[in-house]
C-alpha atoms as a PDB file:
ATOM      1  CA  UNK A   1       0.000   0.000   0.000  1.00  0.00           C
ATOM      2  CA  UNK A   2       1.308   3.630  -1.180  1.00  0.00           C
ATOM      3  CA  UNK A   3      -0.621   5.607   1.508  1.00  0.00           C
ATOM      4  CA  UNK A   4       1.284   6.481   3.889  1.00  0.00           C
ATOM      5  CA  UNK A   5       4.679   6.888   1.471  1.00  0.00           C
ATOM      6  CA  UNK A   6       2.841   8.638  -1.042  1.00  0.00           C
ATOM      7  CA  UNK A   7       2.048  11.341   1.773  1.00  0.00           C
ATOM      8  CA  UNK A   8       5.316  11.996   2.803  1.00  0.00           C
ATOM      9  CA  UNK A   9       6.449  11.723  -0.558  1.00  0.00           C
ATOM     10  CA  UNK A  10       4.381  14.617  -1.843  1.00  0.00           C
ATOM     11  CA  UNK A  11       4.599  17.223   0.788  1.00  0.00           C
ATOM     12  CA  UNK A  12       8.664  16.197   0.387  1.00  0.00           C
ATOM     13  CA  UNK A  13      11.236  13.598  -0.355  1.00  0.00           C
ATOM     14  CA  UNK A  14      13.234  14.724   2.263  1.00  0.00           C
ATOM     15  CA  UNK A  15      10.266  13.568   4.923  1.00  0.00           C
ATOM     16  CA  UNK A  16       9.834  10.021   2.927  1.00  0.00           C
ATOM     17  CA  UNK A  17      13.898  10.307   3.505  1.00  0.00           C
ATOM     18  CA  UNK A  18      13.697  10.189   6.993  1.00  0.00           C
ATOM     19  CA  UNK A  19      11.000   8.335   7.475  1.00  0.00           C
ATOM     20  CA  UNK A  20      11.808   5.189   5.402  1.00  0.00           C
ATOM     21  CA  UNK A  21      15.598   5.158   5.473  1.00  0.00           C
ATOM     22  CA  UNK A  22      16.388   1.251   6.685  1.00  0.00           C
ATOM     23  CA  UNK A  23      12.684   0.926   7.091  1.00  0.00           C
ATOM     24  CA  UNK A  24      11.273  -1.790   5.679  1.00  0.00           C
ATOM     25  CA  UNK A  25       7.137  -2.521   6.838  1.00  0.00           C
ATOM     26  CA  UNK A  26       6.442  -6.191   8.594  1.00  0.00           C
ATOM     27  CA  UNK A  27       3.544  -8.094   6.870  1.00  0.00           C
ATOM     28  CA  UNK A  28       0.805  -8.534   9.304  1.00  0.00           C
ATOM     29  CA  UNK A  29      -1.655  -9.025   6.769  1.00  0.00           C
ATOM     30  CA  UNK A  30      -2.507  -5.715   6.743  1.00  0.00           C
ATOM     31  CA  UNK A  31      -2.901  -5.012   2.827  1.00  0.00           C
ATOM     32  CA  UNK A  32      -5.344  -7.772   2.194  1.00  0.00           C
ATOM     33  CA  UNK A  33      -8.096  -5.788   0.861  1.00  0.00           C
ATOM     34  CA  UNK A  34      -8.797  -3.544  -2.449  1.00  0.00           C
ATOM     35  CA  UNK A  35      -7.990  -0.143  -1.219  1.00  0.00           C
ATOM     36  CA  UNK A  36      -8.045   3.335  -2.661  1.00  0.00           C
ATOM     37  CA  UNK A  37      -4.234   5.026  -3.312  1.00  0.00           C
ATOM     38  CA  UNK A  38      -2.749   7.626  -4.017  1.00  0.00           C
ATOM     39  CA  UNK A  39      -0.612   6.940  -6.328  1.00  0.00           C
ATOM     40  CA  UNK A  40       1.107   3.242  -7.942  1.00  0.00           C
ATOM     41  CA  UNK A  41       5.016   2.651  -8.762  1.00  0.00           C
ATOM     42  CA  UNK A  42       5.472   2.642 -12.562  1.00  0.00           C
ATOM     43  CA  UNK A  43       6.938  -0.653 -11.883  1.00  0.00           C
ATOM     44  CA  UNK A  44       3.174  -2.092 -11.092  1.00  0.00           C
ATOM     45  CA  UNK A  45       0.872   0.477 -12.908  1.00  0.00           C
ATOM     46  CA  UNK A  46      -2.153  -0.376 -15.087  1.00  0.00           C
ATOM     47  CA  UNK A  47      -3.785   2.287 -16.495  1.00  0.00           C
ATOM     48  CA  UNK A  48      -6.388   2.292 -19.788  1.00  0.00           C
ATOM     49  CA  UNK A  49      -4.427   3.610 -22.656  1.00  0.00           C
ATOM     50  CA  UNK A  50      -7.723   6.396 -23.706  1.00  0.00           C
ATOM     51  CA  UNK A  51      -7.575   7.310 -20.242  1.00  0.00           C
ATOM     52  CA  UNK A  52      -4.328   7.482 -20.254  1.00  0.00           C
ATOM     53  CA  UNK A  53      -4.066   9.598 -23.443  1.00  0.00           C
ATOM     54  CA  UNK A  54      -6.794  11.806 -22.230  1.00  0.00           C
ATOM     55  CA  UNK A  55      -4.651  12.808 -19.306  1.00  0.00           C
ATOM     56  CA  UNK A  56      -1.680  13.316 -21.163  1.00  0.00           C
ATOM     57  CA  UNK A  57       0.311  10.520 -20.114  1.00  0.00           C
ATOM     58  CA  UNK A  58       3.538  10.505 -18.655  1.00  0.00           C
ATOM     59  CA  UNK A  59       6.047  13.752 -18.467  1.00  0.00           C
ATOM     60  CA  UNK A  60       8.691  12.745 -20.808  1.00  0.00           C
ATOM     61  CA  UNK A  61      10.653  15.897 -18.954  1.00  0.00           C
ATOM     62  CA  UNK A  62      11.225  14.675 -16.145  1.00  0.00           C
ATOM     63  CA  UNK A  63      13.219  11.793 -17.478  1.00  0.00           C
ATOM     64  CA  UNK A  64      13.008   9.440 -14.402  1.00  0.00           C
ATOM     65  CA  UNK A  65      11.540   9.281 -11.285  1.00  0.00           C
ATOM     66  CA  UNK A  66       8.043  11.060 -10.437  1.00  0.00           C
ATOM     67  CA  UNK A  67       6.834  10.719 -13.781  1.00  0.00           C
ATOM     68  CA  UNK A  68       4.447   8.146 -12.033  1.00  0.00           C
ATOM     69  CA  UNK A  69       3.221  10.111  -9.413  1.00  0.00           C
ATOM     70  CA  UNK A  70       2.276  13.020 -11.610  1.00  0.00           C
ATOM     71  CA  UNK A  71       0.032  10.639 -13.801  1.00  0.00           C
ATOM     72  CA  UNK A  72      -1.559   9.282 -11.082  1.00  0.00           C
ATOM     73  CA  UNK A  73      -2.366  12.636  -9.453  1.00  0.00           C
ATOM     74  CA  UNK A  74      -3.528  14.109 -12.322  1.00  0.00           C
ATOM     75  CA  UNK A  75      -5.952  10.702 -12.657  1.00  0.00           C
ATOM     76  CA  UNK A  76      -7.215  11.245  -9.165  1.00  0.00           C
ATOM     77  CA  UNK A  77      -7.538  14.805  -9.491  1.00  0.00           C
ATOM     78  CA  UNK A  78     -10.015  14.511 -12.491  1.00  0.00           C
ATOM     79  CA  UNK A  79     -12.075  12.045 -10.780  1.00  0.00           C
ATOM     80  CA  UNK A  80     -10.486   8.831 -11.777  1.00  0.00           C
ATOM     81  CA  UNK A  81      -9.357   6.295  -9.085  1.00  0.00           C
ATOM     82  CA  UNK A  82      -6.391   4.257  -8.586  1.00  0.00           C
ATOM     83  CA  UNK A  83      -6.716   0.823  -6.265  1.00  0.00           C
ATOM     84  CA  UNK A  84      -4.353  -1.444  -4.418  1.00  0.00           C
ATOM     85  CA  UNK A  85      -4.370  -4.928  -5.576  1.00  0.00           C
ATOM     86  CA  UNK A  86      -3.638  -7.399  -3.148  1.00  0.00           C
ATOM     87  CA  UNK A  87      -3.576 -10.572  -5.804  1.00  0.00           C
ATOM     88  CA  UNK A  88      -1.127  -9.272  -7.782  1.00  0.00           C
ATOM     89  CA  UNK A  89       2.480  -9.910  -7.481  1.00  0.00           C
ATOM     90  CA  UNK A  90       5.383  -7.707  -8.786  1.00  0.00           C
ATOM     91  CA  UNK A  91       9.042  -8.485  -8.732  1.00  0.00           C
ATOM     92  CA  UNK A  92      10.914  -4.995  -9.083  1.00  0.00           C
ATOM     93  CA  UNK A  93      14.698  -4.308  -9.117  1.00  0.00           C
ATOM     94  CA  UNK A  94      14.743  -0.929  -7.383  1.00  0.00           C
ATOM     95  CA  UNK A  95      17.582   1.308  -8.013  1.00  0.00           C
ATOM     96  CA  UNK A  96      18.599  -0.295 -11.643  1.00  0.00           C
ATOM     97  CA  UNK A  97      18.602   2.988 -13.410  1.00  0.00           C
ATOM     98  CA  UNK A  98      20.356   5.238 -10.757  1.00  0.00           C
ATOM     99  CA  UNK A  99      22.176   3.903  -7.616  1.00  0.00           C
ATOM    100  CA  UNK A 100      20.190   4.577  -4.436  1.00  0.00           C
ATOM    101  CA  UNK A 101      22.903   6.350  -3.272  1.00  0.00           C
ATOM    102  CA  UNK A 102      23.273   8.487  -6.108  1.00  0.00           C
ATOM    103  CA  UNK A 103      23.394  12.000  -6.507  1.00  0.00           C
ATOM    104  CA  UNK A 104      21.771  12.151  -9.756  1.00  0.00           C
ATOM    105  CA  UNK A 105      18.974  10.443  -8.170  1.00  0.00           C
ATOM    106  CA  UNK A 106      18.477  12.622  -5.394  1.00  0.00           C
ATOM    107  CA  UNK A 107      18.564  15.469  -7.766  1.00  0.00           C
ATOM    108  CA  UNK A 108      16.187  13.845 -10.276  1.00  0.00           C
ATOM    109  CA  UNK A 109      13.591  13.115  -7.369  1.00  0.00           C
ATOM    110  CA  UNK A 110      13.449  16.632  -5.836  1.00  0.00           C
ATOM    111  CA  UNK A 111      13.475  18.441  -8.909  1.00  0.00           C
ATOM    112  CA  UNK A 112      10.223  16.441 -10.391  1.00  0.00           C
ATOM    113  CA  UNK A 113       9.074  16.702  -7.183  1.00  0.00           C
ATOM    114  CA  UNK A 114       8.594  20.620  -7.144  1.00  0.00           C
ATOM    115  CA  UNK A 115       7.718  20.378 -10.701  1.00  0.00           C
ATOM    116  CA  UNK A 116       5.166  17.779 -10.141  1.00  0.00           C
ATOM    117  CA  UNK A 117       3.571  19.568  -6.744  1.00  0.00           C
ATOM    118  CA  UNK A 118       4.320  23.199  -9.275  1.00  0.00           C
ATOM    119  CA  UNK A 119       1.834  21.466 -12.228  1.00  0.00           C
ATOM    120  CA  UNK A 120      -1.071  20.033  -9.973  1.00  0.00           C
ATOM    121  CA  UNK A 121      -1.609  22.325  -6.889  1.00  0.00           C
ATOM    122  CA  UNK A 122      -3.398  25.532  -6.369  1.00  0.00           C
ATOM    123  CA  UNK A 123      -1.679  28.417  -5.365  1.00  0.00           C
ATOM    124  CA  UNK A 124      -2.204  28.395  -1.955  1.00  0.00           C
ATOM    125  CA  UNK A 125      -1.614  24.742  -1.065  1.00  0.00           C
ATOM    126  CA  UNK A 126       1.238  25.491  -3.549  1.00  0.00           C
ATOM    127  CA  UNK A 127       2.986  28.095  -1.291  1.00  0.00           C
ATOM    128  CA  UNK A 128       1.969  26.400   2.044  1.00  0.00           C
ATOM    129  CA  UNK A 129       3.908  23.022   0.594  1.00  0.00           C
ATOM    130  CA  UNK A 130       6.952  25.196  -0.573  1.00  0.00           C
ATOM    131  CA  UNK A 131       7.340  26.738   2.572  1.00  0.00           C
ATOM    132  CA  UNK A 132       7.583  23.654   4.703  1.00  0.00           C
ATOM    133  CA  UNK A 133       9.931  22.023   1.411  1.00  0.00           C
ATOM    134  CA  UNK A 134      12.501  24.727   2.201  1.00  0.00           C
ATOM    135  CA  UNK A 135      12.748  24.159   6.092  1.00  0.00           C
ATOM    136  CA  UNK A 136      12.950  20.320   5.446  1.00  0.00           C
ATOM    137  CA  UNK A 137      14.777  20.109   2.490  1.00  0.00           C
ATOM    138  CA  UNK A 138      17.502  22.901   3.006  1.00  0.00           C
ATOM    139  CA  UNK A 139      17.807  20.984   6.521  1.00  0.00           C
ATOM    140  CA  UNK A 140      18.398  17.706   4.599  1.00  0.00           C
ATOM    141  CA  UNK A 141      21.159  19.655   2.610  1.00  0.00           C
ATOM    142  CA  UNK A 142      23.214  20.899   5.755  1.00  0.00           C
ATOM    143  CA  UNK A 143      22.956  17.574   6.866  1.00  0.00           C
ATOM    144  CA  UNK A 144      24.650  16.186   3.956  1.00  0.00           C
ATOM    145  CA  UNK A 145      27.136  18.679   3.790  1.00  0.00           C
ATOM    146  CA  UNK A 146      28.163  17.931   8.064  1.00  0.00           C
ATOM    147  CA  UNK A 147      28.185  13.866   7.045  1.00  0.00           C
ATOM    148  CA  UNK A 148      30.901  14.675   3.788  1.00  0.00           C
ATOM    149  CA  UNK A 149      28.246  14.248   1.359  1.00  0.00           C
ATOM    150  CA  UNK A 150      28.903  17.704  -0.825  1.00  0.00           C
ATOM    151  CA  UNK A 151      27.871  16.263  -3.424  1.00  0.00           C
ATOM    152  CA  UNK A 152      24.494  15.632  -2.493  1.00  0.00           C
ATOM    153  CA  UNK A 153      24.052  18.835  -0.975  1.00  0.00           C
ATOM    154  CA  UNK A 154      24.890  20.159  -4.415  1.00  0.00           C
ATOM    155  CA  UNK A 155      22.347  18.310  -5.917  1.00  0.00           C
ATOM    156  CA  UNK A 156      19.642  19.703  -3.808  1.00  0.00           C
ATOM    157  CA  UNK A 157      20.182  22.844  -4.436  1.00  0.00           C
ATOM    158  CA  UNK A 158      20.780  22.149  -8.138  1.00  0.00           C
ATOM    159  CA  UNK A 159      17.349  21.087  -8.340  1.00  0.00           C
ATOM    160  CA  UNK A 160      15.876  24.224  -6.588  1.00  0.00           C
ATOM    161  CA  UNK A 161      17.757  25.827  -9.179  1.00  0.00           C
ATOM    162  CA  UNK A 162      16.712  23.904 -12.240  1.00  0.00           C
ATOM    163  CA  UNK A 163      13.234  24.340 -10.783  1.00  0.00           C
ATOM    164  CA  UNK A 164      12.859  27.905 -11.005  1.00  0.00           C
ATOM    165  CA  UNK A 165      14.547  27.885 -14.520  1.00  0.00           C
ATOM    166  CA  UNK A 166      11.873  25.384 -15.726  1.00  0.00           C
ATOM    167  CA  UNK A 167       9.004  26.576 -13.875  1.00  0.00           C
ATOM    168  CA  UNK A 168       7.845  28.855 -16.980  1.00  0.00           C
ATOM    169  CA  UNK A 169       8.444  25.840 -19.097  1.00  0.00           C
ATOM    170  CA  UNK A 170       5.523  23.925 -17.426  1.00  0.00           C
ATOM    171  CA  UNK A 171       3.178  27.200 -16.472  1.00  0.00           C
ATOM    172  CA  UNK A 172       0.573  25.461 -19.685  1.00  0.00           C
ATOM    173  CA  UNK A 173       0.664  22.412 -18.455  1.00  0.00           C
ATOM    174  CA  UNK A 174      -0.352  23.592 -15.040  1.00  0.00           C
ATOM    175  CA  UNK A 175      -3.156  25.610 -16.149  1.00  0.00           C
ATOM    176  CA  UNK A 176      -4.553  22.615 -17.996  1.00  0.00           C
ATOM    177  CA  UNK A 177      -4.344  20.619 -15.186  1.00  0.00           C
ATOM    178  CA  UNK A 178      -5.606  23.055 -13.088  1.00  0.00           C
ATOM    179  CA  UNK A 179      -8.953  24.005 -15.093  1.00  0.00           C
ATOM    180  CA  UNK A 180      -9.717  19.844 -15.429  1.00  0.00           C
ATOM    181  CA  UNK A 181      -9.348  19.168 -11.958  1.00  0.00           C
ATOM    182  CA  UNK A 182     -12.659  17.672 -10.195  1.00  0.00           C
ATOM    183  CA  UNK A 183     -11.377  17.166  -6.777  1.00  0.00           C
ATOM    184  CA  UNK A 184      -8.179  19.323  -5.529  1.00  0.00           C
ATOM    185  CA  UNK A 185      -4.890  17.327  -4.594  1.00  0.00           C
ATOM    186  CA  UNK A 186      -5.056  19.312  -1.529  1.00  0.00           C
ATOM    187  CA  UNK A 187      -8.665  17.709  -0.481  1.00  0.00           C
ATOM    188  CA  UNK A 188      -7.137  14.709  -2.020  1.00  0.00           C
ATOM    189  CA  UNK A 189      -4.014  14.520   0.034  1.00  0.00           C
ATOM    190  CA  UNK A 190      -6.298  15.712   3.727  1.00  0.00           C
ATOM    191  CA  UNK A 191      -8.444  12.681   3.274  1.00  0.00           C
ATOM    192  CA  UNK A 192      -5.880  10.078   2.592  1.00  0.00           C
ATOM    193  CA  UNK A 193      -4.445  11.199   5.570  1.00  0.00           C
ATOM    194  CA  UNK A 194      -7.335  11.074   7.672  1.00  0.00           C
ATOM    195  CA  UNK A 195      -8.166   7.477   6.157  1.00  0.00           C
ATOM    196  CA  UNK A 196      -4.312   6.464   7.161  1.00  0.00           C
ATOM    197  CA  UNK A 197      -5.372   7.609  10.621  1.00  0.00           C
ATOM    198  CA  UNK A 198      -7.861   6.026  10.907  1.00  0.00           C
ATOM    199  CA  UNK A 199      -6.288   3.070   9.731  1.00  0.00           C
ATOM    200  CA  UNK A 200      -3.577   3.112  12.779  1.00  0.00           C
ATOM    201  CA  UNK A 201      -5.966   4.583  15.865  1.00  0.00           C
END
């Protein structure tokens, strides 16, 4: 289930960072049933081929990584849901395109990452989100930089950079997307998080 990782992942990939690093989730049964997600790996992602079309498919900008998440939440956005299901089995080799500990990963995710949150959300949610992204994310970067990892620091701010620069780039895009939406990402993203409480009280 991509609940609770696709939460932390959009508000920032520095919180998914912390929260998952050498985390990996005990099967207690718990992800028996068809649910409701946010958003599917590309690795294990059906999706109609009209519907996809109609949404515009994936990013071919963003090269790798988030191009998955930005389908989906332009799917759920315009009514369309994505589901969990617990029959199917996927065999995945993560990290086969870019090392884990790569810093052209790192820069790849944050930088689709804006540009993803920059194409789907209202301006308000918008600035809220980019506001708490600069605490946690700058925050990640000093901590890189203290551990040795300069490179890595470098490619956070890289991608801050390279977002501005490309932020005109998508501004069509984002209008588009903003004028089909049905339900807004920020509704979207408040009731997956009440359903994930729920879920652990």
């Amino acid at each position: 289930m991509e609940t609770e990782l696709a939460l932390q992942w959009n508000i920032s990939p520095t919180l998914a960072i912390a929260l998952q690093i050498d985390k990996v989730e005990e099967d207690r049964g718990q992800y028996e049933s068809v649910e409701s997600i946010l958003w599917a790996s590309g690795a294990a992602l059906f999706v109609r081929r009209l519907t996809f079309l109609e949404v515009g498919g994936f990013d071919e900008r963003f090269f790798a990584h988030q191009e998955e998440i930005d389908l989906c939440f332009r799917l759920k956005s315009r009514g369309f849901d994505i589901v969990y299901a617990p029959q199917s089995e996927v065999y995945h080799i993560g990290g086969a395109s870019l090392d884990n500990e790569s810093p052209r990963k790192l820069y790849l995710n944050f930088r689709n990452n804006l540009l993803m949150l920059y194409k789907n959300l209202n301006a308000s949610y918008l600035t809220f989100l980019l506001i708490i992204r600069l605490f946690l994310d700058f925050s990640l970067a000093l901590l890189y930089l203290l551990k040795g990892k300069k490179e890595k620091t470098k490619a956070i701010f890289r991608a801050y950079y390279d977002f501005v620069s490309l932020r005109s780039s998508f501004k069509r895009d984002r209008l588009i997307n903003l004028s089909k939406q049905k339900l807004r990402p920020s509704k979207l993203l408040t009731s997956l998080l009440l359903l994930k409480l729920r879920v652990n009280s």
